[in-house]
Protein backbone atom coordinates (compact mmCIF):
# COMPACT_ATOMS: atom_id res chain seq x y z
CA UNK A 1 76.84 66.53 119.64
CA UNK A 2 80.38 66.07 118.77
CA UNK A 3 83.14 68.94 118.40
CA UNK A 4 84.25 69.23 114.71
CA UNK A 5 87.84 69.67 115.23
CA UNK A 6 89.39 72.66 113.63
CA UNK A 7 93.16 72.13 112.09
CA UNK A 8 95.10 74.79 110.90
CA UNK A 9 96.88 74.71 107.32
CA UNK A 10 100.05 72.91 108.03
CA UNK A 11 98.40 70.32 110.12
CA UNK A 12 95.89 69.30 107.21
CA UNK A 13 98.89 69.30 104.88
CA UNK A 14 100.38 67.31 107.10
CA UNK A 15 97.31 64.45 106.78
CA UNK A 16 97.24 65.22 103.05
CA UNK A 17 100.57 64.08 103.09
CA UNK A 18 100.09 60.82 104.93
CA UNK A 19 97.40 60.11 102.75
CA UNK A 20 99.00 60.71 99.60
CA UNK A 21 102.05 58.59 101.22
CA UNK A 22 99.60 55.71 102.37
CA UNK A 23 97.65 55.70 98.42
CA UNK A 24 101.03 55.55 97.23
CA UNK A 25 102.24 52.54 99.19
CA UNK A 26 98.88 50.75 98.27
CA UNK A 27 99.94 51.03 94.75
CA UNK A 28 103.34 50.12 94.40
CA UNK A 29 101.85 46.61 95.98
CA UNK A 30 99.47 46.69 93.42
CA UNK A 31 96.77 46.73 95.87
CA UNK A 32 93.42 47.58 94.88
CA UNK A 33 91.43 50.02 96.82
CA UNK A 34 88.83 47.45 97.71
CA UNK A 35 91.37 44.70 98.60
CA UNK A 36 92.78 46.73 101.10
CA UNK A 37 89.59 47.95 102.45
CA UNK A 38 88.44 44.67 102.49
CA UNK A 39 91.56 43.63 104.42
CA UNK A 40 91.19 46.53 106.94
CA UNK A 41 87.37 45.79 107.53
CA UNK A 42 86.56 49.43 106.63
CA UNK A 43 84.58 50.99 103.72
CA UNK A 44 85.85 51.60 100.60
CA UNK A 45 84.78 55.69 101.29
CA UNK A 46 87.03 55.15 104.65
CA UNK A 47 90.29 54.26 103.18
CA UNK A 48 89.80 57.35 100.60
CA UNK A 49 88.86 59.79 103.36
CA UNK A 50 92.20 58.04 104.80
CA UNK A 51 93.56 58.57 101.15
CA UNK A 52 92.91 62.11 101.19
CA UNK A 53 94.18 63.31 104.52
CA UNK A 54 90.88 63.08 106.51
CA UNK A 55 90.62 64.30 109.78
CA UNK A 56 87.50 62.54 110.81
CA UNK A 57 88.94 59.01 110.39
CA UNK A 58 89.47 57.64 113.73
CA UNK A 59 93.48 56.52 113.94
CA UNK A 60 92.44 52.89 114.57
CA UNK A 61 91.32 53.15 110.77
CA UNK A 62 94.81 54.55 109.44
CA UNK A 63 96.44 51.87 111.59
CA UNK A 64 94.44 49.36 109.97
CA UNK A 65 95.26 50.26 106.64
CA UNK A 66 99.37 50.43 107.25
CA UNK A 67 99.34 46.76 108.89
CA UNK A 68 97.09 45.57 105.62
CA UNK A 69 100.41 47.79 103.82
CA UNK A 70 103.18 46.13 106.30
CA UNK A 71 103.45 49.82 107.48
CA UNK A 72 101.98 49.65 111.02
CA UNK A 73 105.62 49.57 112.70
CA UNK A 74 106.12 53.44 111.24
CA UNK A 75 103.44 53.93 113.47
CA UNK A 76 105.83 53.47 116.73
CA UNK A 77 108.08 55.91 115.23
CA UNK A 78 105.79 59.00 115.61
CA UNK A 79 107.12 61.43 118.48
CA UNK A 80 110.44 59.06 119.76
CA UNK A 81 113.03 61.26 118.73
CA UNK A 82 111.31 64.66 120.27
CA UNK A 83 114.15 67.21 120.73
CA UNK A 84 112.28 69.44 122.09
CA UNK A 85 110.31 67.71 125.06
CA UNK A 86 114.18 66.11 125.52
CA UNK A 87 115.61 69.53 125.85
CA UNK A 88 112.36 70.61 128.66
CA UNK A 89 112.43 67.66 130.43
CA UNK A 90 116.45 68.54 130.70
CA UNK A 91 116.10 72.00 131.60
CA UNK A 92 114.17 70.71 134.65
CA UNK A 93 116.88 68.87 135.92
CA UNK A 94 119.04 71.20 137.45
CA UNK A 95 119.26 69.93 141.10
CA UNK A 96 119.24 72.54 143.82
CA UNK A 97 121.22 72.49 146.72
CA UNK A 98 118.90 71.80 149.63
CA UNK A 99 118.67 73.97 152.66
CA UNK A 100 119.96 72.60 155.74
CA UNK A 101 117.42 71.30 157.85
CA UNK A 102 115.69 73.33 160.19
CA UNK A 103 116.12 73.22 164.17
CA UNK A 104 119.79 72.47 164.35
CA UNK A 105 122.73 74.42 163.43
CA UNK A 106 125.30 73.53 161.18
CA UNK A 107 128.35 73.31 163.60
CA UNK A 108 126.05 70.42 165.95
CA UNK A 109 125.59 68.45 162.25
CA UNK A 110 129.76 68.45 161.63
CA UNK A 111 130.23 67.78 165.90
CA UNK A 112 127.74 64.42 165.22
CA UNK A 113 129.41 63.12 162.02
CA UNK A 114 133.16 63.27 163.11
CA UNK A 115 134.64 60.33 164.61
């Protein structure tokens, strides 16, 4: 049996959104509902789940529909400018001095290296 996945509030605003922005698209190409689920070889009931922010839609379905819309590309666009995994990942770059190594004392290193 599969998990029902549980959003909180913002994040199913958040897919209301998209849907609401991807109904909106299809109509300012004057795109019926069943031309573009015809296009994206889904159900007409999938592309208005997609319309209304559903969840359950798998994200192969919401990528159909924005290639049918020329939209696809926005796709890319999701999580390339993340500030914050930028400013982690940079946080973790602090290089350490190393030790020296162990065994052999620092005066015999300097005595090796000179000329």
């Amino acid at each position: 049996m599969k998990k029902k996945t549980i959003l909180l509030p913002k994040q199913q605003r958040i897919l209301r959104e998209l849907g609401e922005n991807i109904k909106l698209a299809r109509l300012r190409r004057k795109l019926s509902a069943i031309q573009v689920s015809t296009r994206a070889n889904i159900a007409r009931k999938t592309l208005w789940s997609i319309e209304n922010g559903s969840s359950t839609v798998s994200i192969g379905a919401y990528l159909q529909v924005l290639f049918i819309l020329g939209l696809d590309e926005d796709l890319v666009n999701i999580a390339r400018d993340d500030k914050l995994g930028r400013k982690l990942q940079d946080s973790k770059l602090i290089v350490k001095e190393r030790a020296p190594k162990k065994g052999k004392s620092q005066s015999t290193n300097d005595t090796k290296n000179r000329p």
